[in-house]
C-alpha atoms as a PDB file:
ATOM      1  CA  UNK A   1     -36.696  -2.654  52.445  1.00  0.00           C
ATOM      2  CA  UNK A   2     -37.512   0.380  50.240  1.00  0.00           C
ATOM      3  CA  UNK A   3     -34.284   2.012  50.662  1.00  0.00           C
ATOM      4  CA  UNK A   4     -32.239  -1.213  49.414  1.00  0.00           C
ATOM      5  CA  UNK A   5     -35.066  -2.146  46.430  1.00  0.00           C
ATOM      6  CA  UNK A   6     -34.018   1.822  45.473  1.00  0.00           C
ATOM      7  CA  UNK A   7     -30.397   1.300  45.965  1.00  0.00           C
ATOM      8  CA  UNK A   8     -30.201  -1.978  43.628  1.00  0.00           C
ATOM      9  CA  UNK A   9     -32.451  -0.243  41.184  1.00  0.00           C
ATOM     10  CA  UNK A  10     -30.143   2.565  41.316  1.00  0.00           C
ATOM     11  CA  UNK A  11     -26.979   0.679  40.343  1.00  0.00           C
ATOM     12  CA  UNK A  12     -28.981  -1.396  37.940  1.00  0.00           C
ATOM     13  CA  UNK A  13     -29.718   1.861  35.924  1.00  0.00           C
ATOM     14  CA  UNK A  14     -26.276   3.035  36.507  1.00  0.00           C
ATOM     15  CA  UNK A  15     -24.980  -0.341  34.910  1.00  0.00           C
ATOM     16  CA  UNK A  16     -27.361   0.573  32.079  1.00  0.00           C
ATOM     17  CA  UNK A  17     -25.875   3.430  31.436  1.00  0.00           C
ATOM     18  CA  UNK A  18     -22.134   2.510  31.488  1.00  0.00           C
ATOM     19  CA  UNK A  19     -22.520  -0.105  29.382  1.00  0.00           C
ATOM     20  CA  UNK A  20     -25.082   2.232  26.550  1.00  0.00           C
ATOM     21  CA  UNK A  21     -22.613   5.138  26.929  1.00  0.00           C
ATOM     22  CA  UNK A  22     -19.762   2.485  26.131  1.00  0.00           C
ATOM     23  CA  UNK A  23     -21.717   1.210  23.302  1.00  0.00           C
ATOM     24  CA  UNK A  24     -21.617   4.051  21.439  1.00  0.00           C
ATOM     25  CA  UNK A  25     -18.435   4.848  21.928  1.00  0.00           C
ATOM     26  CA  UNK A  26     -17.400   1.302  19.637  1.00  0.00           C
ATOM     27  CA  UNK A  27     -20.177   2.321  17.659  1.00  0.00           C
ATOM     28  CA  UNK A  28     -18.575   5.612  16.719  1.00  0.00           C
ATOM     29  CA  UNK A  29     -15.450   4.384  16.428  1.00  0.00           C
ATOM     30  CA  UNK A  30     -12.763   7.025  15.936  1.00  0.00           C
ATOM     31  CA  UNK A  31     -14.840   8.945  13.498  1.00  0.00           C
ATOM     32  CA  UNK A  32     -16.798  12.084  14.399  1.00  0.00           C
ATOM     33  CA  UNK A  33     -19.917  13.722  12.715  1.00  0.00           C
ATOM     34  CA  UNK A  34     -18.801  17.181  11.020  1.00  0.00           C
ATOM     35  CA  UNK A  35     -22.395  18.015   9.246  1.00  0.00           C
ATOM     36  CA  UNK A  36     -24.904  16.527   6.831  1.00  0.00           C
ATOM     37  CA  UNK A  37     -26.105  17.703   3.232  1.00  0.00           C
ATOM     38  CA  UNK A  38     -27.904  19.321   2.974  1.00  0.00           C
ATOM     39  CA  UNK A  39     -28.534  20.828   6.034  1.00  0.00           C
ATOM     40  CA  UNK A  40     -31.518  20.125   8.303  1.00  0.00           C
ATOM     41  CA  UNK A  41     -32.629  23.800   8.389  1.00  0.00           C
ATOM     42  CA  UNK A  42     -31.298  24.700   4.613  1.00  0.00           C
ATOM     43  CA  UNK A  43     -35.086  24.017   3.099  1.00  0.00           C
ATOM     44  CA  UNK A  44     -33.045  21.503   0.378  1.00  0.00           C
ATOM     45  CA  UNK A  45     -34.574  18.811   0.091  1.00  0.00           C
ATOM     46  CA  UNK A  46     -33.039  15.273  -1.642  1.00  0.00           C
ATOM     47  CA  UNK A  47     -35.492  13.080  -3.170  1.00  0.00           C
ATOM     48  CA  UNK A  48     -33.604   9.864  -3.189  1.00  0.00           C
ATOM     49  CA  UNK A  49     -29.653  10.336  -3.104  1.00  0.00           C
ATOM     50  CA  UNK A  50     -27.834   7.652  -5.306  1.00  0.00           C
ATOM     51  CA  UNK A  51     -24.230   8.877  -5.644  1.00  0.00           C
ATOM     52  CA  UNK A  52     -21.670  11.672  -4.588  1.00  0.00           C
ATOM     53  CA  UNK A  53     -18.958  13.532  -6.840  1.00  0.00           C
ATOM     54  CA  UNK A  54     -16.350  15.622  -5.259  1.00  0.00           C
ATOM     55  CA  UNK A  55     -14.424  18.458  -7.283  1.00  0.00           C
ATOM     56  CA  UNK A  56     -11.158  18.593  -4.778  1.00  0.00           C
ATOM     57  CA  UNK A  57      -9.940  21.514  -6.995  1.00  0.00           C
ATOM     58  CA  UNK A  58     -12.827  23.930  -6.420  1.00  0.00           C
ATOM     59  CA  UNK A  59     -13.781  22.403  -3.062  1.00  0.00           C
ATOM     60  CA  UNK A  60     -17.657  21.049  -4.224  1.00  0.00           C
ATOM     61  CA  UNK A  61     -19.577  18.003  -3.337  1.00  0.00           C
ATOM     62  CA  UNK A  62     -22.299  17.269  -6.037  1.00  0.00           C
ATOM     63  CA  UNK A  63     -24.900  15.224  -5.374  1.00  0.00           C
ATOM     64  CA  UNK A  64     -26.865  13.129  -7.561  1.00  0.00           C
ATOM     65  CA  UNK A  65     -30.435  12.887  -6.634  1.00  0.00           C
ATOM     66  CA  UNK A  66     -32.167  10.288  -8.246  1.00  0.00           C
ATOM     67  CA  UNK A  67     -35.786  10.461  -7.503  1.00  0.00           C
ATOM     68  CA  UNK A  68     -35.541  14.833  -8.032  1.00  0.00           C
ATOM     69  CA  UNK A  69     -33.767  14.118 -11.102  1.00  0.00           C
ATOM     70  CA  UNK A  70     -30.930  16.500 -10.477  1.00  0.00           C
ATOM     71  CA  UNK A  71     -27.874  17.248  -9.428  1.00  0.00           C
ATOM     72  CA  UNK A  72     -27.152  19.293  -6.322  1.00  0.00           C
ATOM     73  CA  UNK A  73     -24.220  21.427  -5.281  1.00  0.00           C
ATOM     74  CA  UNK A  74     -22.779  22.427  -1.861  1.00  0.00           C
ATOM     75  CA  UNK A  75     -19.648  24.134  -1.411  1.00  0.00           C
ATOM     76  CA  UNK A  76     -16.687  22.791   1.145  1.00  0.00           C
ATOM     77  CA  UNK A  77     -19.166  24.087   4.469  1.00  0.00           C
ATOM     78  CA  UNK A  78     -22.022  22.417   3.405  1.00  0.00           C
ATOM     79  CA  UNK A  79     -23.946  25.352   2.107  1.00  0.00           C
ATOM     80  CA  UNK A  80     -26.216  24.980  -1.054  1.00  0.00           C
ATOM     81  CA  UNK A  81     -25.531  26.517  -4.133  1.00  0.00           C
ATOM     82  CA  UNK A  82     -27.489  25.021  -7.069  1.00  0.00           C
ATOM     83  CA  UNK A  83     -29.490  22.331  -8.454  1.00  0.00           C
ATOM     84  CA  UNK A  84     -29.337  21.584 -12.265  1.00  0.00           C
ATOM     85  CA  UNK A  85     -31.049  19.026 -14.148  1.00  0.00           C
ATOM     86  CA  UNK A  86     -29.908  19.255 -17.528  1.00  0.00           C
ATOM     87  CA  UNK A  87     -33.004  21.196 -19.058  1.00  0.00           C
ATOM     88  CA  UNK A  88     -35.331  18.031 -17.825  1.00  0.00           C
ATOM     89  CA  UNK A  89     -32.797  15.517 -19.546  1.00  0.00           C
ATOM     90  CA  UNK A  90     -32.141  13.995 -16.052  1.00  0.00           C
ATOM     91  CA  UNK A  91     -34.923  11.407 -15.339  1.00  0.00           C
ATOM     92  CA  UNK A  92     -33.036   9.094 -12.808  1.00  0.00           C
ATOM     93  CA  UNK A  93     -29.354  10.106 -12.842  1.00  0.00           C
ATOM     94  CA  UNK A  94     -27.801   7.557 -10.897  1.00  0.00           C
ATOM     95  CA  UNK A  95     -24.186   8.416 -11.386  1.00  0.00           C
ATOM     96  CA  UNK A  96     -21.983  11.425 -12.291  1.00  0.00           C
ATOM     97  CA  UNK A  97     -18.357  12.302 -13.063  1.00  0.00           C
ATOM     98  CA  UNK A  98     -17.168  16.100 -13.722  1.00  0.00           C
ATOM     99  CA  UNK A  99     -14.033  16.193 -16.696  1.00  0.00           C
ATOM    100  CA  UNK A 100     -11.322  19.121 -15.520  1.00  0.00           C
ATOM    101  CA  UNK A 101     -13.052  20.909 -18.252  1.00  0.00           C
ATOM    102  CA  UNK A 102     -16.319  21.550 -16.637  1.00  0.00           C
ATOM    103  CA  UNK A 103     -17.961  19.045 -18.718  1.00  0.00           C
ATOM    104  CA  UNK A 104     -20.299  16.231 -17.114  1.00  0.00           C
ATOM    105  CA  UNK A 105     -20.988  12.414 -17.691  1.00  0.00           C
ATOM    106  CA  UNK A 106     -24.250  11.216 -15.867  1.00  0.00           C
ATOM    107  CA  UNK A 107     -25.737   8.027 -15.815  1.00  0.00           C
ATOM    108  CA  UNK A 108     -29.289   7.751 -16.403  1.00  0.00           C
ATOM    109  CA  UNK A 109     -31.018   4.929 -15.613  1.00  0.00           C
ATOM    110  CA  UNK A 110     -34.760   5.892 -17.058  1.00  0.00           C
ATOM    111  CA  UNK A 111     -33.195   5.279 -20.544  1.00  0.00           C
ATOM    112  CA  UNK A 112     -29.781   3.371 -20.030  1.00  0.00           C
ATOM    113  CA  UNK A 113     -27.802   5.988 -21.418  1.00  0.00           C
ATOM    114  CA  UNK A 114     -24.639   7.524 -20.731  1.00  0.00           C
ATOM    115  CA  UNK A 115     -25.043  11.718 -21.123  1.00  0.00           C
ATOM    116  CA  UNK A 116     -22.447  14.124 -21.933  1.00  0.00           C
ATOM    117  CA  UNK A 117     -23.669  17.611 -20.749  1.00  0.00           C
ATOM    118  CA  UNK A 118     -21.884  20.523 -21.303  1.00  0.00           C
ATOM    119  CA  UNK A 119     -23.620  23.259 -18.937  1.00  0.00           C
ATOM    120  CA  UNK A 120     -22.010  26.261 -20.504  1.00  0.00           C
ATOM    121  CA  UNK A 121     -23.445  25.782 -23.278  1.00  0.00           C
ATOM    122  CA  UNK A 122     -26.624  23.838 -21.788  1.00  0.00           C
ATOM    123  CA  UNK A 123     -26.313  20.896 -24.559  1.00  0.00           C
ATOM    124  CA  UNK A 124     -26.869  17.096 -23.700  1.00  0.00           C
ATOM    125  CA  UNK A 125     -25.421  14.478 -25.656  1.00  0.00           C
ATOM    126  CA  UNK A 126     -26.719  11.018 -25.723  1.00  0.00           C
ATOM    127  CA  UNK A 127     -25.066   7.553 -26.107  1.00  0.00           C
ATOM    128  CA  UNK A 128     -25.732   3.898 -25.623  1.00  0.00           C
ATOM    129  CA  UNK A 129     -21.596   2.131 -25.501  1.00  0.00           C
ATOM    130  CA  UNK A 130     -22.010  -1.273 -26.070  1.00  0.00           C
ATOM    131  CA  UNK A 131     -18.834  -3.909 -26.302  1.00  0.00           C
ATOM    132  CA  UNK A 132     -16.876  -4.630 -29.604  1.00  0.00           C
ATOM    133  CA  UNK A 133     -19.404  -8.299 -29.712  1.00  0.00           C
ATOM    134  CA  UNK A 134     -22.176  -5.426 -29.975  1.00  0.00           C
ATOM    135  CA  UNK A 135     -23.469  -6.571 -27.086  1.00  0.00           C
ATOM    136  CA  UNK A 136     -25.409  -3.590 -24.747  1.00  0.00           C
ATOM    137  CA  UNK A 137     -23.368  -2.042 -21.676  1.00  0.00           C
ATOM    138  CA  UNK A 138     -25.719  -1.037 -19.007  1.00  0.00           C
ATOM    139  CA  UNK A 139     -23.962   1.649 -17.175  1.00  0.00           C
ATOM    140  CA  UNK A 140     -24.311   1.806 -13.648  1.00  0.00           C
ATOM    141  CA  UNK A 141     -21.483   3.952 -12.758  1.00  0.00           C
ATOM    142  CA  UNK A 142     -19.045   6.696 -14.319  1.00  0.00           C
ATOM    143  CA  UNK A 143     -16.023   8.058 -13.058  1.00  0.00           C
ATOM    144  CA  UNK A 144     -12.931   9.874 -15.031  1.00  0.00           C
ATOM    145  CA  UNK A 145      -9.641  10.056 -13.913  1.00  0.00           C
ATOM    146  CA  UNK A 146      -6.566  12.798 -13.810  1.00  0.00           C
ATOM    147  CA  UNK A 147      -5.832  12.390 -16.866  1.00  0.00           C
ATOM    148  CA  UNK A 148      -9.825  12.829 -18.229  1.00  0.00           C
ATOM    149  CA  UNK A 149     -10.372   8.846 -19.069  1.00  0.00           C
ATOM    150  CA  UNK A 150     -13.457   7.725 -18.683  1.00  0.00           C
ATOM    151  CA  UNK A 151     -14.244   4.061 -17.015  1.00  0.00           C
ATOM    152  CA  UNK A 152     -17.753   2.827 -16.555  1.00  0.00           C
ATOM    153  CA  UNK A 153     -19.381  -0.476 -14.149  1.00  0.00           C
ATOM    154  CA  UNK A 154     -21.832  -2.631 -16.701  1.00  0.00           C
ATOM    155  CA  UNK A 155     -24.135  -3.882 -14.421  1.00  0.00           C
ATOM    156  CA  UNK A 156     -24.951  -6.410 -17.034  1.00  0.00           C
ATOM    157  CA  UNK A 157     -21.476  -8.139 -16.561  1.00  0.00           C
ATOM    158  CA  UNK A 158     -20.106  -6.971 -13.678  1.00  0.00           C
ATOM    159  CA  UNK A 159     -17.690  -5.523 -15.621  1.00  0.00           C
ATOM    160  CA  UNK A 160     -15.467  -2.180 -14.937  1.00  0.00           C
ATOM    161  CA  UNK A 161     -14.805  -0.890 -18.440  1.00  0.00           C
ATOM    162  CA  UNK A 162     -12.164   2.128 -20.006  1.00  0.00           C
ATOM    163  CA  UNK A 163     -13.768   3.832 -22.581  1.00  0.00           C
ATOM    164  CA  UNK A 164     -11.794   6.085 -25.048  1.00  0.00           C
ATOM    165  CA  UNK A 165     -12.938   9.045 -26.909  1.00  0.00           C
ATOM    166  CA  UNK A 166     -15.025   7.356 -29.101  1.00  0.00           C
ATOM    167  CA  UNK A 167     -16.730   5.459 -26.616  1.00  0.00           C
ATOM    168  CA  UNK A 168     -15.594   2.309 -27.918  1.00  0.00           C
ATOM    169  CA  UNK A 169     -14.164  -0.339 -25.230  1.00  0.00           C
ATOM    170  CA  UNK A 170     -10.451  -0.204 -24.974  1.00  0.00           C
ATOM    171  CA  UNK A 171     -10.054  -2.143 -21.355  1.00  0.00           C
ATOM    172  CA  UNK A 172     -12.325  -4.535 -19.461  1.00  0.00           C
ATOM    173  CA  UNK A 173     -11.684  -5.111 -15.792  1.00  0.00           C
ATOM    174  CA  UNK A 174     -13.183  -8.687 -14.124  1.00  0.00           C
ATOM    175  CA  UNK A 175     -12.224 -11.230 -11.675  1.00  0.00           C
ATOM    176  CA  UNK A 176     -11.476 -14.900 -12.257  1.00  0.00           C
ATOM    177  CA  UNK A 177     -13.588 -17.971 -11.466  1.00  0.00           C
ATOM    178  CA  UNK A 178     -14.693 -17.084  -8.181  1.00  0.00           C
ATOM    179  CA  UNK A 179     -16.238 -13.162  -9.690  1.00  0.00           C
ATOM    180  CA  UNK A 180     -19.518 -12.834  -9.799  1.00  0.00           C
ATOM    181  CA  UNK A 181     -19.687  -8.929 -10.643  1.00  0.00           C
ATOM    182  CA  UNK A 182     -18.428  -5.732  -9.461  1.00  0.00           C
ATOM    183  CA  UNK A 183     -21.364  -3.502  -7.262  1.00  0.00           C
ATOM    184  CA  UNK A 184     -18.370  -0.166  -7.100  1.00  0.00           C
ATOM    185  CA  UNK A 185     -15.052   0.733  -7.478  1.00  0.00           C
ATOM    186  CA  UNK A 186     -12.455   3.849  -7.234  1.00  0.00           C
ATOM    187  CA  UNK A 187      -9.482   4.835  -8.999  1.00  0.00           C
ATOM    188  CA  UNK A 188      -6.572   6.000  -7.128  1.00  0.00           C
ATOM    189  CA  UNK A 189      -3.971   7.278  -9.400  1.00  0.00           C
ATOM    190  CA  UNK A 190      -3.097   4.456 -11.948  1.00  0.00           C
ATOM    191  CA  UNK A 191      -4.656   1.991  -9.931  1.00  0.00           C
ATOM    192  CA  UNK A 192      -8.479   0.713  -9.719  1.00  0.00           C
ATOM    193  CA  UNK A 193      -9.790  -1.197  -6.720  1.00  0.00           C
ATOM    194  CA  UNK A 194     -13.354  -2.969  -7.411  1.00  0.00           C
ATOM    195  CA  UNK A 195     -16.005  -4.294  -4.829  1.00  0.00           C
ATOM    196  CA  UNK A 196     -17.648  -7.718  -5.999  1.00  0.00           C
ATOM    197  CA  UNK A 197     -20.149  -8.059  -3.387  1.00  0.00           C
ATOM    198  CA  UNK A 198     -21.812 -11.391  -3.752  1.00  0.00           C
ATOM    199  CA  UNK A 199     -18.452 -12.828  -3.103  1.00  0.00           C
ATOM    200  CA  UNK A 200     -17.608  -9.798  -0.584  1.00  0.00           C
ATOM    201  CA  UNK A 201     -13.887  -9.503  -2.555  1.00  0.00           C
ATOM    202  CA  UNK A 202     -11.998  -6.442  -3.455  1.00  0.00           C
ATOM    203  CA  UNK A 203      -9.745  -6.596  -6.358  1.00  0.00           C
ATOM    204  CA  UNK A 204      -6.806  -4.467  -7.308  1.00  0.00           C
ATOM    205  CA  UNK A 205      -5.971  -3.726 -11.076  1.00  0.00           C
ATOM    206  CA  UNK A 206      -3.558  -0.963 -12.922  1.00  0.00           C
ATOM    207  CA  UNK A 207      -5.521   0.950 -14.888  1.00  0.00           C
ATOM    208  CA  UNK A 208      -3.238  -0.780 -17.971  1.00  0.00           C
ATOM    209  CA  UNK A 209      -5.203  -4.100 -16.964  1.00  0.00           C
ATOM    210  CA  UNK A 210      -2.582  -5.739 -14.856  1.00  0.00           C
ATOM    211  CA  UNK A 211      -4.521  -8.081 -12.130  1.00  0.00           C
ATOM    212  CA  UNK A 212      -2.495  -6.745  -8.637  1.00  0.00           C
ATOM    213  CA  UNK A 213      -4.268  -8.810  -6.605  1.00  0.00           C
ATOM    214  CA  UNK A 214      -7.231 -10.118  -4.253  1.00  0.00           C
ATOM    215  CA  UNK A 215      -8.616  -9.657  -0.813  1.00  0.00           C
ATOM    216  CA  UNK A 216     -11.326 -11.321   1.052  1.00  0.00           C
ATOM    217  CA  UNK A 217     -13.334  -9.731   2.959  1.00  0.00           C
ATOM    218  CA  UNK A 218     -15.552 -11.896   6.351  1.00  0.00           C
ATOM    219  CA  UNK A 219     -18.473 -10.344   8.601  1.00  0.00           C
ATOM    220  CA  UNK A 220     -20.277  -8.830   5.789  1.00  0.00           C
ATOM    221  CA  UNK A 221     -23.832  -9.176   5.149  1.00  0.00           C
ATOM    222  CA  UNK A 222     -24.532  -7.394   1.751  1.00  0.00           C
ATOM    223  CA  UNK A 223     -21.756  -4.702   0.859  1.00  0.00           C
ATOM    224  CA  UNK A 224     -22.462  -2.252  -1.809  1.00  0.00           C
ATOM    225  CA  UNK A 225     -19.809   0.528  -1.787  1.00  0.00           C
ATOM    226  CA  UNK A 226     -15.557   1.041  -0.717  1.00  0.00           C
ATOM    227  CA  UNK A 227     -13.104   3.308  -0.369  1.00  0.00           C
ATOM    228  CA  UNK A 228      -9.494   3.380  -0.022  1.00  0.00           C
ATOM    229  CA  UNK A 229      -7.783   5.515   2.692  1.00  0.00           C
ATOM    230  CA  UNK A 230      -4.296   6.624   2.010  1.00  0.00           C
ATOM    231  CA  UNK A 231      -2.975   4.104   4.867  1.00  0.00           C
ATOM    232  CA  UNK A 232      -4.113   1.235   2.075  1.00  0.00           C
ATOM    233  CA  UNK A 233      -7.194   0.357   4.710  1.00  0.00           C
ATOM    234  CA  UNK A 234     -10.418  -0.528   2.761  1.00  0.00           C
ATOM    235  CA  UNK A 235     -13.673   0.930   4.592  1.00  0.00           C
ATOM    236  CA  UNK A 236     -16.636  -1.055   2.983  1.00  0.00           C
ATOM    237  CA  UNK A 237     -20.530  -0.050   3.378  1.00  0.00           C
ATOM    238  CA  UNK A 238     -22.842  -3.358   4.628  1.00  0.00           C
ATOM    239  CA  UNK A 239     -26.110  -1.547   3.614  1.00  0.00           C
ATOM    240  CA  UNK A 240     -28.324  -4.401   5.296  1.00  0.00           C
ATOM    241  CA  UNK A 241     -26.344  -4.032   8.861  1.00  0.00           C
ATOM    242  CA  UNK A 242     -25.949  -0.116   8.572  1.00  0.00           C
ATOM    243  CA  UNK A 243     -22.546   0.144   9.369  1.00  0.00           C
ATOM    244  CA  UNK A 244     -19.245   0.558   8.088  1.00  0.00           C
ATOM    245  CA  UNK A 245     -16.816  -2.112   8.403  1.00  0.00           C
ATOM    246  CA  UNK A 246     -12.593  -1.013   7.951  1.00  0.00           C
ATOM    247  CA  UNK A 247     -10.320  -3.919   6.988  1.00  0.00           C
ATOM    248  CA  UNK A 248      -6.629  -3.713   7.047  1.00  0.00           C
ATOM    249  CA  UNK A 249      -4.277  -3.819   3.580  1.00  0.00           C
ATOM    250  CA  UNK A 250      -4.735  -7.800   4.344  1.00  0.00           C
ATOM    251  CA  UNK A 251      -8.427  -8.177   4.904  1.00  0.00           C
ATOM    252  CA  UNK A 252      -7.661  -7.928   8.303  1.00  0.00           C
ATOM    253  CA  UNK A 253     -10.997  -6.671  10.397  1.00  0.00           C
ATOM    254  CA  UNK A 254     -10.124  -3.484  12.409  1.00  0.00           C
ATOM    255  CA  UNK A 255     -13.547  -1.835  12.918  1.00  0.00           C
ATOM    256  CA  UNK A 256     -16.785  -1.098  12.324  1.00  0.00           C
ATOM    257  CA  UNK A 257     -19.122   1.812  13.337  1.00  0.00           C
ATOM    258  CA  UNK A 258     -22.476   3.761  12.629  1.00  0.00           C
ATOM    259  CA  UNK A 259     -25.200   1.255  12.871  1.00  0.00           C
ATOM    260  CA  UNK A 260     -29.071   0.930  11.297  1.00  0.00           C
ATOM    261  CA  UNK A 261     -31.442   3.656  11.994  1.00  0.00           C
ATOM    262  CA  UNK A 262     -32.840   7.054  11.179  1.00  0.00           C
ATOM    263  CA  UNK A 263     -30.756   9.327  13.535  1.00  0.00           C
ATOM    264  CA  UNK A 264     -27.454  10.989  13.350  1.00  0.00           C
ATOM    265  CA  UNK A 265     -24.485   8.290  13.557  1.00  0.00           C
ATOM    266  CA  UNK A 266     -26.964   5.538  11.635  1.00  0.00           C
ATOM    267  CA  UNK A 267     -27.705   4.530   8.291  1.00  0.00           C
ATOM    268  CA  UNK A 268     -31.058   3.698   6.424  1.00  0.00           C
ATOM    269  CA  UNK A 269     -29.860   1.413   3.207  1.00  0.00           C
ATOM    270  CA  UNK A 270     -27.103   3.592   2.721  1.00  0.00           C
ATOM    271  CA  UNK A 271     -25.033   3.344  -1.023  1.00  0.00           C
ATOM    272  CA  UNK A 272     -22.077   4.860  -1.550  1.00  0.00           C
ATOM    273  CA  UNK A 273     -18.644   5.940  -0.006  1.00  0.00           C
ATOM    274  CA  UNK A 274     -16.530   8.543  -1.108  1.00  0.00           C
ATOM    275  CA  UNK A 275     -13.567  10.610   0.576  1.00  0.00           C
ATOM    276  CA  UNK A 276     -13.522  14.211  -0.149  1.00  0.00           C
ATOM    277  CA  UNK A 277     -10.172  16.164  -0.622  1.00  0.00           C
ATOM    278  CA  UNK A 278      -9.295  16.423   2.861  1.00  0.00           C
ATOM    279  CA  UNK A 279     -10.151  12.786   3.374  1.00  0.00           C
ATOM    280  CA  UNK A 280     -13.155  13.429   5.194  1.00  0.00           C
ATOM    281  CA  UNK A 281     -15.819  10.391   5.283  1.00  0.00           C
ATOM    282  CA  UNK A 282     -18.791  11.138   3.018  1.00  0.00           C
ATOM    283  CA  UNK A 283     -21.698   8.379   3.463  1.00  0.00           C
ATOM    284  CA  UNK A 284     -24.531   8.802   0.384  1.00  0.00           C
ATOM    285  CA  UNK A 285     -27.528   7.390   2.389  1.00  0.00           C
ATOM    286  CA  UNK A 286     -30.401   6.954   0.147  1.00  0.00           C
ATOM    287  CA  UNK A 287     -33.363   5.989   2.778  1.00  0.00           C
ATOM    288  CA  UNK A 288     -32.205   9.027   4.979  1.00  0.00           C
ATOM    289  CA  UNK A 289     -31.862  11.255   2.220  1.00  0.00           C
ATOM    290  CA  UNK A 290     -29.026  12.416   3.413  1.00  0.00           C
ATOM    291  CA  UNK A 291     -24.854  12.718   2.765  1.00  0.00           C
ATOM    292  CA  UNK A 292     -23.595  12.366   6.348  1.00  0.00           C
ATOM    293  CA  UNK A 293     -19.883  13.909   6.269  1.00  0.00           C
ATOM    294  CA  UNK A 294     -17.506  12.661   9.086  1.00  0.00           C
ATOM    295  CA  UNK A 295     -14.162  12.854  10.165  1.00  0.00           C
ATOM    296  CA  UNK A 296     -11.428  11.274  12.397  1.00  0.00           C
END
């Protein structure tokens, strides 16, 4: 009687395993963990991680560390190289975009106000855009493209804006009667794709205003964050469920993977997306205080 209680237990737990070890192989999906920043054993420490800038160029990932009020630096292996915080001008960057000059733009949410920082010259410039009514733009996200023009996401409206040298609004990016506000977006080239998440809808402008089109997205609990891989697949962050969830040029569901939790491979209220140069995975996640870096 012993020997067959042992045997069933014994294929119970072998069951068990199969179907754990199977698990999380769907949970990884075909992405692989390369390293995280900074590194466990680097004594860096992130405060509260809110955004991730990548300078393809030189290689760089800057971080944006919201509670340290700083930005951080790693090179393309991960390994440190400086923090800066704009001579204490950084209270709670949220956001940052670097010009092909060296120059910065930072969000800062403590005061609502878009910085220009030269770090050369260690100068910080202040400004509070608002829209041609005079109404107040609350920034919430900066980002410049190729060609140094700098767009912004008013979390007031929803709204992604183009701002031109004088900081005065020269295009406004929305959705129709179904929008009810951008949470991200990414330019690629001369085109802009935006995440509304309440209505869990990605829409595709040209940067000259032109509405391209609409996808719906299903399965989503609350996404904050998207990318764009160079196959046209959109990979969208559910920060609630901890995962990431790819949908096809279509809004066709192909996958999801990572999952909620504290360890390697999971996500605690993660933010942000972002593809570095070599189109490596980069997952800003603020409650692990940690940029997990993967890659196919």
């Amino acid at each position: 009687m012993k020997k067959i209680m042992s045997f069933k237990m014994s294929a119970a737990v072998a069951m068990a395993m199969v179907l754990f070890s199977s698990s999380l192989l769907f949970a990884a999906g075909p992405w692989n963990y390369v390293r995280q920043l900074p590194a466990a054993d680097s004594g860096v420490k992130l405060g509260l991680p809110s955004a991730l800038s990548i300078d393809a160029v030189k290689q760089r990932y800057y971080v944006v560390d919201a509670e340290g009020g700083q930005l951080v630096s790693f090179d393309k292996d991960g390994k440190f190289l400086a923090a800066f915080n704009a001579g204490g001008e950084l209270k709670t960057p949220l956001s940052m975009a670097r010009t092909s000059s060296g120059a910065l733009w930072a969000v800062n949410r403590a005061s609502s106000e878009l910085l220009y920082i030269n770090p050369r010259q260690q100068k910080v410039q202040r400004f509070s855009p608002k829209y041609p009514d005079g109404a107040q733009i609350l920034p919430a996200k900066v980002a410049v493209d190729g060609k140094n023009r700098l767009f912004l996401l008013d979390q007031r409206r929803g709204a992604v804006l183009q701002l031109d040298d004088n900081l005065s609004v020269v295009q406004q990016y929305s959705g129709g009667k179904e929008f009810k506000g951008f949470v991200d977006f990414k330019l690629k080239g001369q085109q802009i794709w935006a995440l509304d998440g309440l209505s869990a809808a990605i829409h595709q402008f040209s940067v000259a205003g032109e509405v391209a089109g609409a996808v719906t997205l299903e399965g989503l609990e609350f996404p904050v964050s998207l990318e764009v891989d160079s196959a046209g697949q959109f990979y969208v962050l559910d920060r609630h469920a901890g995962t990431v969830v790819v949908f096809g040029p279509s809004g066709d569901l192909r996958f999801s993977f990572l999952g909620k939790g504290k360890r390697h491979g999971q996500l605690w209220y993660a933010k942000e997306l972002v593809f570095d140069w070599e189109e490596k995975l980069c997952v800003v996640d603020e409650g692990n205080g940690r940029i997990d870096i993967l890659t196919r």
